[in-house]
Protein backbone atom coordinates (compact mmCIF):
# COMPACT_ATOMS: atom_id res chain seq x y z
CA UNK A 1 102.65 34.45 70.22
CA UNK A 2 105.41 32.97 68.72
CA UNK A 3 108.22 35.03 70.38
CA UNK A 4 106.17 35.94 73.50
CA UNK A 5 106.62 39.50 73.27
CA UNK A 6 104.64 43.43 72.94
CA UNK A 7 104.81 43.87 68.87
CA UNK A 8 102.57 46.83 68.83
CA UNK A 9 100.29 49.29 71.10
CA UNK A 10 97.49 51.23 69.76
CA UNK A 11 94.89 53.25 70.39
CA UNK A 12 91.05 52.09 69.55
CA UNK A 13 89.07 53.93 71.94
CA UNK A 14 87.80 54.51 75.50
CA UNK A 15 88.02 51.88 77.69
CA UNK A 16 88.04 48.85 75.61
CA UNK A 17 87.28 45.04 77.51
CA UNK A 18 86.42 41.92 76.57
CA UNK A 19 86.73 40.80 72.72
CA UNK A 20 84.29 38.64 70.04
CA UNK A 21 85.07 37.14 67.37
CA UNK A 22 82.47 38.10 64.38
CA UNK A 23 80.06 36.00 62.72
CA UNK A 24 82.67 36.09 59.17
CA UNK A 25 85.17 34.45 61.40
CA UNK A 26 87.33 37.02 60.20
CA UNK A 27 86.89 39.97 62.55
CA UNK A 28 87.22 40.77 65.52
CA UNK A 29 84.99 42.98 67.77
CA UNK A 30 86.63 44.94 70.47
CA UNK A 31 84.10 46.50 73.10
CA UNK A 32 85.04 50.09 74.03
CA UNK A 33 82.95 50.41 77.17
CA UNK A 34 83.72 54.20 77.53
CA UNK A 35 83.79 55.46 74.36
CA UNK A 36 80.05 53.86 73.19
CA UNK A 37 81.08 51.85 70.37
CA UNK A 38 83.16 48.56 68.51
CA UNK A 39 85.82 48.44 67.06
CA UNK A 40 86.48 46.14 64.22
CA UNK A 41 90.27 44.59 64.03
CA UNK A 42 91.53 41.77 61.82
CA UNK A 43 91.82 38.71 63.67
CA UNK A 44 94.54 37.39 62.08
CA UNK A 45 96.95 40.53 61.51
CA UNK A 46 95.25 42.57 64.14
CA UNK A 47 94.90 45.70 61.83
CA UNK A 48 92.51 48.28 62.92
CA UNK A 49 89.10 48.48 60.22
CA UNK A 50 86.01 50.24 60.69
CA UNK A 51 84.50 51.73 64.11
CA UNK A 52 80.82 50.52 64.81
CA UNK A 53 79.21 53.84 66.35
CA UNK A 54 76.41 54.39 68.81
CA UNK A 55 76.43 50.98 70.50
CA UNK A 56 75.86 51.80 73.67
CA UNK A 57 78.21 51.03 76.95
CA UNK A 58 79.50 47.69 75.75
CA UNK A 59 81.17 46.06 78.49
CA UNK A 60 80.48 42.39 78.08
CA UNK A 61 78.98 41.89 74.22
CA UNK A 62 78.14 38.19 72.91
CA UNK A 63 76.77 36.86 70.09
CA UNK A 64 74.04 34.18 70.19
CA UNK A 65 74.74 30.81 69.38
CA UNK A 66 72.30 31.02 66.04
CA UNK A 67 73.94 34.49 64.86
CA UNK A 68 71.32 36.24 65.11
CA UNK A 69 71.09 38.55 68.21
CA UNK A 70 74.29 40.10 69.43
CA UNK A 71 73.49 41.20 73.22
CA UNK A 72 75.50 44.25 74.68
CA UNK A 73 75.63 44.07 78.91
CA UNK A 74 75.89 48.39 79.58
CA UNK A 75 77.73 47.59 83.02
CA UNK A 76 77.70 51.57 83.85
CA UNK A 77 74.16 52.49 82.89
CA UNK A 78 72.19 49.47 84.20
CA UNK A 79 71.11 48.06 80.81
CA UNK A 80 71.04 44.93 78.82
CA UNK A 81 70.53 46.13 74.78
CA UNK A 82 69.76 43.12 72.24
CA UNK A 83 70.75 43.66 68.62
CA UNK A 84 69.09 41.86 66.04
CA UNK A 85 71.63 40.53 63.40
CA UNK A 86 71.13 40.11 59.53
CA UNK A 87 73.89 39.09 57.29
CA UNK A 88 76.22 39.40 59.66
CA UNK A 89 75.48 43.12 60.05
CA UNK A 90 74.45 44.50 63.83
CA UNK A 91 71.01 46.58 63.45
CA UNK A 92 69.90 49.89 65.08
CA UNK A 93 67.90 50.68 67.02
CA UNK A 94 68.17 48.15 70.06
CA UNK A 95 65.31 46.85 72.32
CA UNK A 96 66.83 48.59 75.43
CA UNK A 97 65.70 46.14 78.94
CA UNK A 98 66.60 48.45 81.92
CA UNK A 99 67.63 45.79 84.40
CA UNK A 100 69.49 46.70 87.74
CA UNK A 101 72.09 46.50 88.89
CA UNK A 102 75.50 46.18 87.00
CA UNK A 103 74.64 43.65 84.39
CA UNK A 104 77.99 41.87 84.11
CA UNK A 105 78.75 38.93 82.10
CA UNK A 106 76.33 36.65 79.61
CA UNK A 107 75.62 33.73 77.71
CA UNK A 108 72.66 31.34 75.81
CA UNK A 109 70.38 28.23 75.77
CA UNK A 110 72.00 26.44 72.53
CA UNK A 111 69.19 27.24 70.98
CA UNK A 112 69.50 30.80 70.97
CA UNK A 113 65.68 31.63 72.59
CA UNK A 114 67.14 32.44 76.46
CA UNK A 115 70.08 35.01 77.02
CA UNK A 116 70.84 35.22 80.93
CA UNK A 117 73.27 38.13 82.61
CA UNK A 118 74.72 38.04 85.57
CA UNK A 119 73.72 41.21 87.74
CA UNK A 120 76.90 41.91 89.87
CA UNK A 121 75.82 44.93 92.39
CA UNK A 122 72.06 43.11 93.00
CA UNK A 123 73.52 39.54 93.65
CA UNK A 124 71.36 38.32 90.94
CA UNK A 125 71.10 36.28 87.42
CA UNK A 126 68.30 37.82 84.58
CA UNK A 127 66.89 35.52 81.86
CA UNK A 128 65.74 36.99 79.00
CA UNK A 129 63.32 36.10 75.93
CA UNK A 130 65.15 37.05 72.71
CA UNK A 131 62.04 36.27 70.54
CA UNK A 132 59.70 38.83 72.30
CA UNK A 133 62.40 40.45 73.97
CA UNK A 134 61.57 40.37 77.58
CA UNK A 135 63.15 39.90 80.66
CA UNK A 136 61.67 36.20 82.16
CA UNK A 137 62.87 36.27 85.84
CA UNK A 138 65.66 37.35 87.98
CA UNK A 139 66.66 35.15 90.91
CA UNK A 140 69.41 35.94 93.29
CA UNK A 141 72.69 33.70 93.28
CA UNK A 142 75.21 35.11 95.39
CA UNK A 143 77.79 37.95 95.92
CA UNK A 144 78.44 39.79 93.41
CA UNK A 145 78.14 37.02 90.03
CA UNK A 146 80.16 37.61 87.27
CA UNK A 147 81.12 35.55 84.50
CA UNK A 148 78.50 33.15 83.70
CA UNK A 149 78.35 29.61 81.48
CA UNK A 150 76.05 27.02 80.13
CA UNK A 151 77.37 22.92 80.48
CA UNK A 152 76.69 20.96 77.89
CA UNK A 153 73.46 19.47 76.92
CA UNK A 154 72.15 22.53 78.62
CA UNK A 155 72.34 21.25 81.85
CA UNK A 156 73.54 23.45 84.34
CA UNK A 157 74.43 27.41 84.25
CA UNK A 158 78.13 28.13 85.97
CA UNK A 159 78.82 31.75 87.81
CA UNK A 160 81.65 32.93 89.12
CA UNK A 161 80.96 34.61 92.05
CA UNK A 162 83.74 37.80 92.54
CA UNK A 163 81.61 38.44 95.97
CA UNK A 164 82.73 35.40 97.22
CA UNK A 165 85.52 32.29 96.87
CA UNK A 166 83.28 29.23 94.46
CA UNK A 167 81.55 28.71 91.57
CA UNK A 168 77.34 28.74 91.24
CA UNK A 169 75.79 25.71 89.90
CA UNK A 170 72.04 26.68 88.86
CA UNK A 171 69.52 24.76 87.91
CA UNK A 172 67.99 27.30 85.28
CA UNK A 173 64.67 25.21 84.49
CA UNK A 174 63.60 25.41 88.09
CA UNK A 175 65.63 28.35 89.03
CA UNK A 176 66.96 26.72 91.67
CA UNK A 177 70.51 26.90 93.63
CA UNK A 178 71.99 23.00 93.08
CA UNK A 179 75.31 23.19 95.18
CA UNK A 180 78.08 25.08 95.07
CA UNK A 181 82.12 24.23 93.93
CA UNK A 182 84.43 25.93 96.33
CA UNK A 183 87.41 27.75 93.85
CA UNK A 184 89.27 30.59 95.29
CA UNK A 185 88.19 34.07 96.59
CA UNK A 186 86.82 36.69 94.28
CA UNK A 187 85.98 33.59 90.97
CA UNK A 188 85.21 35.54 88.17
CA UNK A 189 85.27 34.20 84.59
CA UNK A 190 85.54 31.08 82.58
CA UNK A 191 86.98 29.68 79.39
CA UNK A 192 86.69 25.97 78.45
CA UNK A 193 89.41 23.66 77.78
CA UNK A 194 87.94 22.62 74.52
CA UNK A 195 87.26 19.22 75.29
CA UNK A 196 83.41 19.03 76.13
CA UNK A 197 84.03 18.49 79.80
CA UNK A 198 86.55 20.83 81.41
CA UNK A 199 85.91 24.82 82.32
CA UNK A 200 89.02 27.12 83.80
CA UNK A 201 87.81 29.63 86.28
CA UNK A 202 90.19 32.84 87.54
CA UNK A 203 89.66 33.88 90.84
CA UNK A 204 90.85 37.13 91.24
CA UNK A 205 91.60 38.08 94.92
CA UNK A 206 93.41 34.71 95.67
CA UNK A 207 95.21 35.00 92.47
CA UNK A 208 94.89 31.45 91.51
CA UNK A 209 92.59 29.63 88.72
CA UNK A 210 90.74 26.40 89.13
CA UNK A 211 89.84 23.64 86.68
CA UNK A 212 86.37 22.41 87.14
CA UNK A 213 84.48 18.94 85.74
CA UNK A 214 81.79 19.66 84.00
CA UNK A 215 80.08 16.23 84.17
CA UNK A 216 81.02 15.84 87.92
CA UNK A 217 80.31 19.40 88.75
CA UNK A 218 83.52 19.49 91.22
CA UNK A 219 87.30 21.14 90.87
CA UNK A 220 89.62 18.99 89.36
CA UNK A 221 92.96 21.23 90.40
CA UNK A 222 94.26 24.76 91.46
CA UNK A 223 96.81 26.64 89.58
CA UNK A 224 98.62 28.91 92.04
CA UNK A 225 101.71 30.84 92.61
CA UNK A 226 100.35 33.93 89.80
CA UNK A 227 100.55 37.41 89.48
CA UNK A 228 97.26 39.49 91.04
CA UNK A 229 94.46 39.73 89.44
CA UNK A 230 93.34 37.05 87.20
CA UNK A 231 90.59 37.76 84.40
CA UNK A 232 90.10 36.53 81.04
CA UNK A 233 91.98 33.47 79.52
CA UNK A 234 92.47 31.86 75.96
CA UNK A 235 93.90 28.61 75.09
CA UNK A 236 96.22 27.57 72.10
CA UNK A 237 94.67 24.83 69.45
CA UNK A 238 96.91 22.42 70.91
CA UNK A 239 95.05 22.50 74.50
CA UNK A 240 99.25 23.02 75.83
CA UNK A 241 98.87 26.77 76.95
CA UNK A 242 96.31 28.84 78.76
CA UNK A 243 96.95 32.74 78.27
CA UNK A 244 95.95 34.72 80.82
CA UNK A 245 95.26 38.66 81.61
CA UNK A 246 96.25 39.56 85.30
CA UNK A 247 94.20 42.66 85.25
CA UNK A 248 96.14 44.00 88.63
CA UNK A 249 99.66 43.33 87.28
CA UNK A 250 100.46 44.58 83.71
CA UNK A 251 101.20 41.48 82.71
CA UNK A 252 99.73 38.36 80.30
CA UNK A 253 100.69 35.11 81.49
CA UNK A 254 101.38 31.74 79.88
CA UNK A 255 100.74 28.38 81.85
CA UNK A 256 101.56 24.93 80.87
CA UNK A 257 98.64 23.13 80.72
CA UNK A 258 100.84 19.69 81.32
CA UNK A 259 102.65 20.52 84.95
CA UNK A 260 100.13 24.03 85.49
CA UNK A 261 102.82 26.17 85.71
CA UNK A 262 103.05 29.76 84.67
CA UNK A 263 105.92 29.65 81.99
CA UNK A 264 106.01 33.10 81.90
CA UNK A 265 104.94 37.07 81.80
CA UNK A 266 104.90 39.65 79.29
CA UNK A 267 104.78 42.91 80.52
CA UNK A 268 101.69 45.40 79.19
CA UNK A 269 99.88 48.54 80.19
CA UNK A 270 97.63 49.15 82.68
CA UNK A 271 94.75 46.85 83.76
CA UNK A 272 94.66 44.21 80.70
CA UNK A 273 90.96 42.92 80.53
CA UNK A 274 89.93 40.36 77.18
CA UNK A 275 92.52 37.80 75.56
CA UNK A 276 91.97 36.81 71.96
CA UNK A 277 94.17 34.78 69.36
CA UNK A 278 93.37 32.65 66.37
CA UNK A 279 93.42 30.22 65.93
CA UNK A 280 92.52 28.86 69.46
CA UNK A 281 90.64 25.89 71.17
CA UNK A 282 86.93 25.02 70.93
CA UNK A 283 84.73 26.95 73.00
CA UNK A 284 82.78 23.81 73.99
């Protein structure tokens, strides 16, 4: 980070996306989507550890908020498999949920009983009791939702809706559309500021990202003029930078979070997906 360049390329497995943190705060989990498994790095110094086996089509993998269910979206085989979690290690076998079509992106009630998962090819969100492991109720949202996140206090669920150019507000309680916050075409996935109120959104076909109020529920400002393809973000301690992956460029970008302008690009390999560094801001 400090010199804003490519220090090292290796392999870790078939088609690897997004990126956890572990419950040690040590580790880091990187989802190989392809290849059926995780792979364990060091978060500080990156160094490849052990491979987790026979975890099935990870594409989007999270963690509940308590610790103790980590929840695997299979994006290719139409599944969403829930882990139970004791001592930090991720048991076998699964309860498996079947649950059409394209489960895409997740995340929790605070108190860890409700996962929900966006379902990108049926235009619809899942909820899902992680105590008796059961799917609740699906309702539809929009065009093709993606990433998907919970305001504070529980309010509200935000989805980014690829399919289309805003942002989902649903009231989850009473599944129940409440409006809609118009971003840019093809809004896909979020990471907040770290200040309890603000959420970034990319939005992938318009090539721009958004900053939306929380409290308000409406877009605050557009960052524009950025390379194609927008996708997953982090955001230095400081709240000063917001790294991003433009999945359709080769490139991760920095922005200034004072003036929102891209500072600059680092050239990678093909389609970068999941951004991770530590230390970073608060995910609240």
């Amino acid at each position: 980070m400090q010199n804003r360049a490519v220090i090292d390329e290796f392999h870790v497995g078939k088609e690897p996306h997004h990126l956890m943190m572990m419950p040690d705060q040590k580790n880091l989990i990187v989802a190989n989507a392809a290849g059926d498994n995780l792979v364990v790095l060091d978060a500080i110094t990156g160094l490849k550890g052990v491979t987790i086996p026979k975890i099935i089509d990870p594409y989007h993998i999270a963690y509940s908020p308590n610790k103790k269910w980590f929840v695997v979206a299979g994006n290719r085989l139409d599944r969403v498999d829930l882990y139970q979690v004791v001592n930090g290690e991720i048991m076998q076998p699964p309860k498996v949920l079947k649950i059409p079509k394209t489960p895409s992106h997740i995340t929790f009630t605070s108190d860890s009983k409700t996962a929900f998962v966006t379902l990108q090819d049926s235009n619809q969100l899942v909820a899902i009791d992680l105590e008796k492991q059961v799917e609740l109720w699906k309702m539809p949202v929009g065009k093709m939702p993606a990433g998907v996140w919970m305001t504070p206090g529980d309010r509200y669920l935000l989805i980014g809706m690829t399919g289309e150019d805003y942002v989902a507000v649903i009231d989850w309680k009473n599944q129940k559309l409440m409006k809609t916050i118009k971003t840019g075409r093809g809004a896909h996935n979020f990471r907040p500021l770290g200040d309890s109120r603000h959420i970034f959104i990319t939005n992938r076909v318009d090539s721009t990202i958004s900053k939306i109020d929380m409290d308000t529920l409406e877009k605050v400002l557009d960052i524009k003029g950025l390379p194609a393809g927008p996708d997953c973000m982090d955001i230095t301690p400081d709240q000063k930078e917001l790294w991003v992956t433009f999945r359709f460029s080769k490139k991760v970008g920095i922005i200034n979070l004072t003036n929102h302008r891209l500072e600059k690009t680092i050239k990678v390999s093909n389609s970068p997906h999941g951004v991770f560094f530590t230390p970073s801001a608060s995910w609240q």
